[in-house]
C-alpha atoms as a PDB file:
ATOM      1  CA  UNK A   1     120.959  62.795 143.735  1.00  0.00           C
ATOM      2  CA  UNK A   2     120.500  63.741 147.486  1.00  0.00           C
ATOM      3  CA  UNK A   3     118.958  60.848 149.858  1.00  0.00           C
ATOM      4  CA  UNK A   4     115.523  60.806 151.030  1.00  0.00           C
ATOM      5  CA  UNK A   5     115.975  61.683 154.991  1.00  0.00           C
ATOM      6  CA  UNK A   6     115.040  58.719 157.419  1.00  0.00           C
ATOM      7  CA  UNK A   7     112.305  60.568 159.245  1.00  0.00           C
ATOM      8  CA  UNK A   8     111.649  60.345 163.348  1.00  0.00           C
ATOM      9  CA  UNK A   9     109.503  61.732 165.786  1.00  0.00           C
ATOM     10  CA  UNK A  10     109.134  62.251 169.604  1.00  0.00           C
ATOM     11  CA  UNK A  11     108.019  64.236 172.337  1.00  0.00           C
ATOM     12  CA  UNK A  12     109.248  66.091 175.632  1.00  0.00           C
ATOM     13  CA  UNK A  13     107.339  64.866 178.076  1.00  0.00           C
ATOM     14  CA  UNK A  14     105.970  66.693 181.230  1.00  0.00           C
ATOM     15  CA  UNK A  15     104.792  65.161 184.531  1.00  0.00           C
ATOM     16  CA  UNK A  16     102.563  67.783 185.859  1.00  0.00           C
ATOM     17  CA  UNK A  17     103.128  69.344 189.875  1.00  0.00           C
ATOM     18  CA  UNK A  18     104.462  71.791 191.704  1.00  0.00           C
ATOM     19  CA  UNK A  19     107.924  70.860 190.166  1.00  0.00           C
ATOM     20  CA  UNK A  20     107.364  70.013 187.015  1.00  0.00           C
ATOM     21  CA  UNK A  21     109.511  66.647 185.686  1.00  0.00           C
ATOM     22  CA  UNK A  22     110.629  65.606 181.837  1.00  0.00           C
ATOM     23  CA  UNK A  23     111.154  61.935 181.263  1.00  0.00           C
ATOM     24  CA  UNK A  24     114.276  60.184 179.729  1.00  0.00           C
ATOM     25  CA  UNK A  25     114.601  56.677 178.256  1.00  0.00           C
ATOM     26  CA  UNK A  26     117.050  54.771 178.807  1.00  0.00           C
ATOM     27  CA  UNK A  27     117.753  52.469 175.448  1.00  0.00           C
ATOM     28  CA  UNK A  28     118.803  48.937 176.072  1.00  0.00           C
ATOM     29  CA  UNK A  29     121.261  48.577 173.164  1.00  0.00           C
ATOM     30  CA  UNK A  30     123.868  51.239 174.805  1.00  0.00           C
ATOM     31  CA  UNK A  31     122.628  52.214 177.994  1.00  0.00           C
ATOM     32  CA  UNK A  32     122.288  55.953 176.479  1.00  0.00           C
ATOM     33  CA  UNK A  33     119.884  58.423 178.319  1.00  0.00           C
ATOM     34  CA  UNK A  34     118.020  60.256 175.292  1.00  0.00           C
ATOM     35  CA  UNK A  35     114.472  61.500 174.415  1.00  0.00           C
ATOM     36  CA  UNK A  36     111.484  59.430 173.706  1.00  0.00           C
ATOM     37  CA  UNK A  37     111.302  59.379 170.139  1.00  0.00           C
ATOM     38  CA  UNK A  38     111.632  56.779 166.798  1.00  0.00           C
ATOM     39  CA  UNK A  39     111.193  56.003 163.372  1.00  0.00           C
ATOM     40  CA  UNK A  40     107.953  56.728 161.397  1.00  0.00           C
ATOM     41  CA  UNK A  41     106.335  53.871 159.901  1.00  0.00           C
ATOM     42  CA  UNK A  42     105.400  53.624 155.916  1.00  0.00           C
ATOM     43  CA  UNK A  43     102.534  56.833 155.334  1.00  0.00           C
ATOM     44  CA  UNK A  44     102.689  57.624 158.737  1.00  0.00           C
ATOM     45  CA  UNK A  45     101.955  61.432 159.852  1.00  0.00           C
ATOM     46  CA  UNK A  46     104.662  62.491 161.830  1.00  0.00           C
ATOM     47  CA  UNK A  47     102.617  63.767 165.004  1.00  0.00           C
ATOM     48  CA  UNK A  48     101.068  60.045 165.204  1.00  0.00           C
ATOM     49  CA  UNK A  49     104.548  58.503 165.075  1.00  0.00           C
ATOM     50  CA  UNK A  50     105.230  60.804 167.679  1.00  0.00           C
ATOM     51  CA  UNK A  51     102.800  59.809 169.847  1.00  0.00           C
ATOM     52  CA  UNK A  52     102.949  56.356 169.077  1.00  0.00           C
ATOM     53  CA  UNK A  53     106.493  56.209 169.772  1.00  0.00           C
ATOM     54  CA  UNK A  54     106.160  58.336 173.465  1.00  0.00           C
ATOM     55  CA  UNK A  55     103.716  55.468 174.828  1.00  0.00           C
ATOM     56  CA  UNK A  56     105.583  53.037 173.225  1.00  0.00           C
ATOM     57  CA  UNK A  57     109.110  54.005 175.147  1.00  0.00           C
ATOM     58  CA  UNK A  58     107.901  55.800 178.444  1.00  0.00           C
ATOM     59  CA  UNK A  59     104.947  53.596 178.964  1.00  0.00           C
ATOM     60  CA  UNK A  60     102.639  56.711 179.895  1.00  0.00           C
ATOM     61  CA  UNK A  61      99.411  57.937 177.737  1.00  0.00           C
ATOM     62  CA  UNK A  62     100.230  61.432 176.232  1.00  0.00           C
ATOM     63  CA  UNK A  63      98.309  64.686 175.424  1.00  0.00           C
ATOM     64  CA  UNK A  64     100.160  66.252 172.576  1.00  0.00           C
ATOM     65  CA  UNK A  65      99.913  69.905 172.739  1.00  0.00           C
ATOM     66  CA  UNK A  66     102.488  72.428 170.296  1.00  0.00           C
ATOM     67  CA  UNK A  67     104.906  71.633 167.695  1.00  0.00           C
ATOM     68  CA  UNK A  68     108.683  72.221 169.481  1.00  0.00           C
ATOM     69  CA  UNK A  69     110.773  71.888 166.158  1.00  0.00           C
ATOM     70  CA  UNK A  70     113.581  69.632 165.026  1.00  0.00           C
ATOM     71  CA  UNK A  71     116.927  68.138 165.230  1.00  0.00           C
ATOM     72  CA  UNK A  72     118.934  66.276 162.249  1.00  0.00           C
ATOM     73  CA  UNK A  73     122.121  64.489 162.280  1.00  0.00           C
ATOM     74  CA  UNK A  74     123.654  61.320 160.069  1.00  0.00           C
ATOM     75  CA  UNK A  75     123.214  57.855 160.793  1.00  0.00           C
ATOM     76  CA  UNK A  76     125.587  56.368 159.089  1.00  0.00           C
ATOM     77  CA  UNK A  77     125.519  58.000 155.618  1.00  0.00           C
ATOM     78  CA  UNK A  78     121.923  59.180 155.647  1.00  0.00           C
ATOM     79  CA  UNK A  79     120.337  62.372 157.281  1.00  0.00           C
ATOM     80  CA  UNK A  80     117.776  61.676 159.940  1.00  0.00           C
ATOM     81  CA  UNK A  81     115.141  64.059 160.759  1.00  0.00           C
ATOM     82  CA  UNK A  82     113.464  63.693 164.220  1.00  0.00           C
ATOM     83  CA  UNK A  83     110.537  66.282 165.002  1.00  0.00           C
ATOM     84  CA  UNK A  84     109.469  67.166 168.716  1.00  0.00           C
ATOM     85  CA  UNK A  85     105.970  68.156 169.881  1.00  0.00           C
ATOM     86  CA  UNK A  86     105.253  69.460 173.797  1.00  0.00           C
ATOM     87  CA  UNK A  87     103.472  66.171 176.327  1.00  0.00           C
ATOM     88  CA  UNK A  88     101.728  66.527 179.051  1.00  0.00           C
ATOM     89  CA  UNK A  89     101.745  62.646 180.554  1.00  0.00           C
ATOM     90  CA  UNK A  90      98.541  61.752 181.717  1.00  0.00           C
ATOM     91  CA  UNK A  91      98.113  59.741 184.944  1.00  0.00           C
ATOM     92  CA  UNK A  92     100.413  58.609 187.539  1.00  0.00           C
ATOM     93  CA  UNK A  93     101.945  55.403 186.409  1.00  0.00           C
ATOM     94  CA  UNK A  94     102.439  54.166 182.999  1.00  0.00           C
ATOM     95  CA  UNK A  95     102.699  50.832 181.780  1.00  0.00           C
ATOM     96  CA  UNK A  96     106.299  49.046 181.320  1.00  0.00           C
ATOM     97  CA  UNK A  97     107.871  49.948 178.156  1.00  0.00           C
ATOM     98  CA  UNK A  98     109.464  48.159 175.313  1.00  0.00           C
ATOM     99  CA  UNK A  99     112.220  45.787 175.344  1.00  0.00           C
ATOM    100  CA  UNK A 100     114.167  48.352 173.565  1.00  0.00           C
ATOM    101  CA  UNK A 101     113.885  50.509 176.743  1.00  0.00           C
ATOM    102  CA  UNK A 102     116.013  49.432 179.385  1.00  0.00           C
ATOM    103  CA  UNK A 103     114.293  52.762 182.086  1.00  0.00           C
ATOM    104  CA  UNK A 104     112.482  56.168 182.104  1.00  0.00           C
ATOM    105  CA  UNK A 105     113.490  58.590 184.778  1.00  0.00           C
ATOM    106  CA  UNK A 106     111.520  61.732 185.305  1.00  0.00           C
ATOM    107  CA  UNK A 107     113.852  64.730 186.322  1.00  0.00           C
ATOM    108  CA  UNK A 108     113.524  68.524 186.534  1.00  0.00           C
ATOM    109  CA  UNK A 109     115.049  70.678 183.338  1.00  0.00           C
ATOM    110  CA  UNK A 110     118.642  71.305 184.382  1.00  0.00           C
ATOM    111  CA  UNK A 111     118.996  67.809 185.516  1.00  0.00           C
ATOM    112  CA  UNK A 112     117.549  66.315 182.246  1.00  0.00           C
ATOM    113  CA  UNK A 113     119.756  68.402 180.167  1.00  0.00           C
ATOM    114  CA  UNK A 114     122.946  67.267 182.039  1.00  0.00           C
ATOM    115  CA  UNK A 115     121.899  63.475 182.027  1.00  0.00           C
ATOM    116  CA  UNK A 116     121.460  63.181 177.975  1.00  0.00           C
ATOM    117  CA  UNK A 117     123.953  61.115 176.265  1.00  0.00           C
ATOM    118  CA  UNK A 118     123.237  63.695 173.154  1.00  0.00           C
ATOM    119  CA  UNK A 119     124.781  66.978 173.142  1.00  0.00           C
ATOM    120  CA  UNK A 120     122.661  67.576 170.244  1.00  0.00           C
ATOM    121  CA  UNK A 121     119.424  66.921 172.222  1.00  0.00           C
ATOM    122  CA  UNK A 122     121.393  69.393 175.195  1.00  0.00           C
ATOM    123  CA  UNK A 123     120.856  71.965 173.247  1.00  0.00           C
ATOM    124  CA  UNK A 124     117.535  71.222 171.397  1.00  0.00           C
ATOM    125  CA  UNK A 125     116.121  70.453 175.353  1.00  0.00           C
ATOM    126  CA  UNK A 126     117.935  73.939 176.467  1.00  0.00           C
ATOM    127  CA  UNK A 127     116.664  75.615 173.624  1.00  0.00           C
ATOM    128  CA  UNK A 128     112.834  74.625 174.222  1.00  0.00           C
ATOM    129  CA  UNK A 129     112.588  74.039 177.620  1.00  0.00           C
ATOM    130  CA  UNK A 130     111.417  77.221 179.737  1.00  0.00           C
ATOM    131  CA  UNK A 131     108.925  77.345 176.782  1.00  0.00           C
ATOM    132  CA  UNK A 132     108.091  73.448 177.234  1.00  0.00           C
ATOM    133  CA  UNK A 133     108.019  74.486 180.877  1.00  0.00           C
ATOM    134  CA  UNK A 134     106.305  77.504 180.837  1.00  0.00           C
ATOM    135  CA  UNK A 135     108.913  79.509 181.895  1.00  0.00           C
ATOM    136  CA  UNK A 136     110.046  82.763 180.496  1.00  0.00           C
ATOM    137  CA  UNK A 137     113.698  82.794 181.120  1.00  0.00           C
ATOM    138  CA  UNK A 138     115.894  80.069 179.693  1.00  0.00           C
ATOM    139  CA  UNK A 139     118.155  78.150 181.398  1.00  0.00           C
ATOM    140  CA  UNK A 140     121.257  79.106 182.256  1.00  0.00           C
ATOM    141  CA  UNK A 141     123.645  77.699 179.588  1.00  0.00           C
ATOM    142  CA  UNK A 142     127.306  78.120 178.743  1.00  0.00           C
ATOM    143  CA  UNK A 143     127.176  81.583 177.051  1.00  0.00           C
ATOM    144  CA  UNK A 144     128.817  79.884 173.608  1.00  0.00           C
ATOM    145  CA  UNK A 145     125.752  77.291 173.628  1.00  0.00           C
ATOM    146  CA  UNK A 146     123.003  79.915 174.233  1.00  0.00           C
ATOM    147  CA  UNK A 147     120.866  80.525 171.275  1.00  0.00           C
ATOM    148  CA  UNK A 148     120.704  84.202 170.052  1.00  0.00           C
ATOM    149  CA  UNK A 149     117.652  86.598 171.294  1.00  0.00           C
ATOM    150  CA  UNK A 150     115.985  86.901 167.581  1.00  0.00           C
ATOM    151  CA  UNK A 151     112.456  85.464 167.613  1.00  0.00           C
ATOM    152  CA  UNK A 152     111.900  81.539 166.220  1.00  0.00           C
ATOM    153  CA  UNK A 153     112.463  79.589 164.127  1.00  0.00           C
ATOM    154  CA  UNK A 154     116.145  79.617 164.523  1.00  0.00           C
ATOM    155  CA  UNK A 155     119.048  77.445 164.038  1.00  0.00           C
ATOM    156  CA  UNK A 156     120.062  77.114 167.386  1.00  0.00           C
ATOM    157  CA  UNK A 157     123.935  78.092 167.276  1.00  0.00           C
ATOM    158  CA  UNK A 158     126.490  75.416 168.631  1.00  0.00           C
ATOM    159  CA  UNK A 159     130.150  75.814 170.180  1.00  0.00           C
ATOM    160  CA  UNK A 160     131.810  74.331 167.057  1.00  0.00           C
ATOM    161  CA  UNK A 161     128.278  75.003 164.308  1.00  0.00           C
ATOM    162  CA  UNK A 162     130.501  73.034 161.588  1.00  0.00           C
ATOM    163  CA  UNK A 163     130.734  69.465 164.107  1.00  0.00           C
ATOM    164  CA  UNK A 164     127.031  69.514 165.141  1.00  0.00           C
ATOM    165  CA  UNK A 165     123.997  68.650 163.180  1.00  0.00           C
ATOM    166  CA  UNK A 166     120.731  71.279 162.822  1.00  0.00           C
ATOM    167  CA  UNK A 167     118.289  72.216 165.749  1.00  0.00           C
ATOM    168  CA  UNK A 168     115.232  73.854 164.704  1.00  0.00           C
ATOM    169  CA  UNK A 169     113.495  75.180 167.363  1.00  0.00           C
ATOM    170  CA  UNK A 170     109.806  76.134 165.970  1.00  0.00           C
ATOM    171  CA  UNK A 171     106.954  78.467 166.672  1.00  0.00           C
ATOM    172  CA  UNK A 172     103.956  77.300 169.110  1.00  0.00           C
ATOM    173  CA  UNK A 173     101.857  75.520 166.444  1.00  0.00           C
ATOM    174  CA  UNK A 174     100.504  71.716 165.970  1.00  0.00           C
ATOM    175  CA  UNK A 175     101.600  71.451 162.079  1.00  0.00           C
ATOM    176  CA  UNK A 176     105.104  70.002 161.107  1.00  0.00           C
ATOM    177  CA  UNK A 177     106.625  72.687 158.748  1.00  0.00           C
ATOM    178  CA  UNK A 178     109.249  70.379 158.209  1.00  0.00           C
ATOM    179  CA  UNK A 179     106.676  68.262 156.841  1.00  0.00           C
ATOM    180  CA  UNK A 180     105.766  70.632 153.994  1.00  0.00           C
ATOM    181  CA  UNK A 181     109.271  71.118 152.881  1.00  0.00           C
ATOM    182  CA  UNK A 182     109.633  67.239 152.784  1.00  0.00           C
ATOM    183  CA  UNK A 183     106.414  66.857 150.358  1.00  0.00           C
ATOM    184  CA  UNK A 184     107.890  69.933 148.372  1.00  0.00           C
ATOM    185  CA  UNK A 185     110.813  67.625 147.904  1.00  0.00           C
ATOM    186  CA  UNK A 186     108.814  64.405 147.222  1.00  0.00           C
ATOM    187  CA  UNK A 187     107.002  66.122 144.792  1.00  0.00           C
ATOM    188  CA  UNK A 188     110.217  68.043 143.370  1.00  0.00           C
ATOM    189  CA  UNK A 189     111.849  64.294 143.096  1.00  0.00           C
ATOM    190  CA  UNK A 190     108.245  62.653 141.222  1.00  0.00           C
ATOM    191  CA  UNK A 191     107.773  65.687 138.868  1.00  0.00           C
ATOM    192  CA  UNK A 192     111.577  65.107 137.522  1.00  0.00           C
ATOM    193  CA  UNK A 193     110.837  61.237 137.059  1.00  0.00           C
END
């Protein structure tokens, strides 16, 4: 019988201006530049986790705006599922982070991309972006990492698809599909029982 999927959530996270900046944590444990994101607590809505877990790590207030989409990978033997919204920080300064956050650095898109520890979140970050951005064009990518011209959702494609995990890059929107398929399964799992 499959595993239920340990379920995350986070944002990307804009500082407004004439150059817009994305912020990066820094986690404590390995020194690992990633995205602001964590584990949902017991009943929690995914968006709220999300936001929880953006103040929580980069120390700034958030206004959640669309739904970005997904990435999965294993931890250990389980599947984790991590869903992204769009941020706009709000305010100048933040407050100082958890313990489990060792720094948050605010950099421009291409500079973001390259810092991740992740190549999973390279992509995913690559993938959404111009559109987190506003920007029509994506970034320039490797042409074996750029994802295909068809209209989202879309697996994002990867230079070796068999080694890395699923990226799910969603429609604008506010409402985790990824959610609904997850109930579908709950309720798939209870009706068996």
């Amino acid at each position: 019988m499959p595993r239920t999927p340990i379920m995350g959530a986070g944002g990307i996270v804009v500082r407004g201006g004439p150059r817009p900046l994305i912020a990066l944590v820094q986690r404590s444990k390995d020194d690992a530049w990633v995205l602001p994101k964590g584990k949902l607590k017991r009943k929690e809505a995914p968006i709220v986790a999300a936001e929880r877990e953006v103040v929580e790590e980069t120390g700034y207030r958030v206004e959640i705006h669309d739904y970005l989409g997904a990435i999965s990978y294993k931890v250990g033997r389980k599947l984790k599922l991590v869903e992204f919204w769009r941020m706009q920080a709000l305010g100048k300064t933040g407050r100082r982070p958890t313990d489990d956050i060792k720094a948050v650095q605010w950099l421009p898109l291409e500079a973001a991309i390259k810092q991740l520890e992740l190549p999973l979140e390279q992509l995913f970050l690559r993938n959404v972006g111009p559109r987190v951005l506003g920007v029509a064009a994506p970034v320039a990518a490797p042409s074996a990492a750029r994802p295909p011209a068809a209209a989202p959702p879309a697996v994002a494609p990867a230079p070796d698809a068999a080694r890395l995990p699923a990226i799910v890059v969603a429609e604008e929107g506010r409402r985790s599909f990824l959610q609904v398929i997850l109930d579908a399964f709950t309720f798939r799992r209870r009706s068996r029982a």
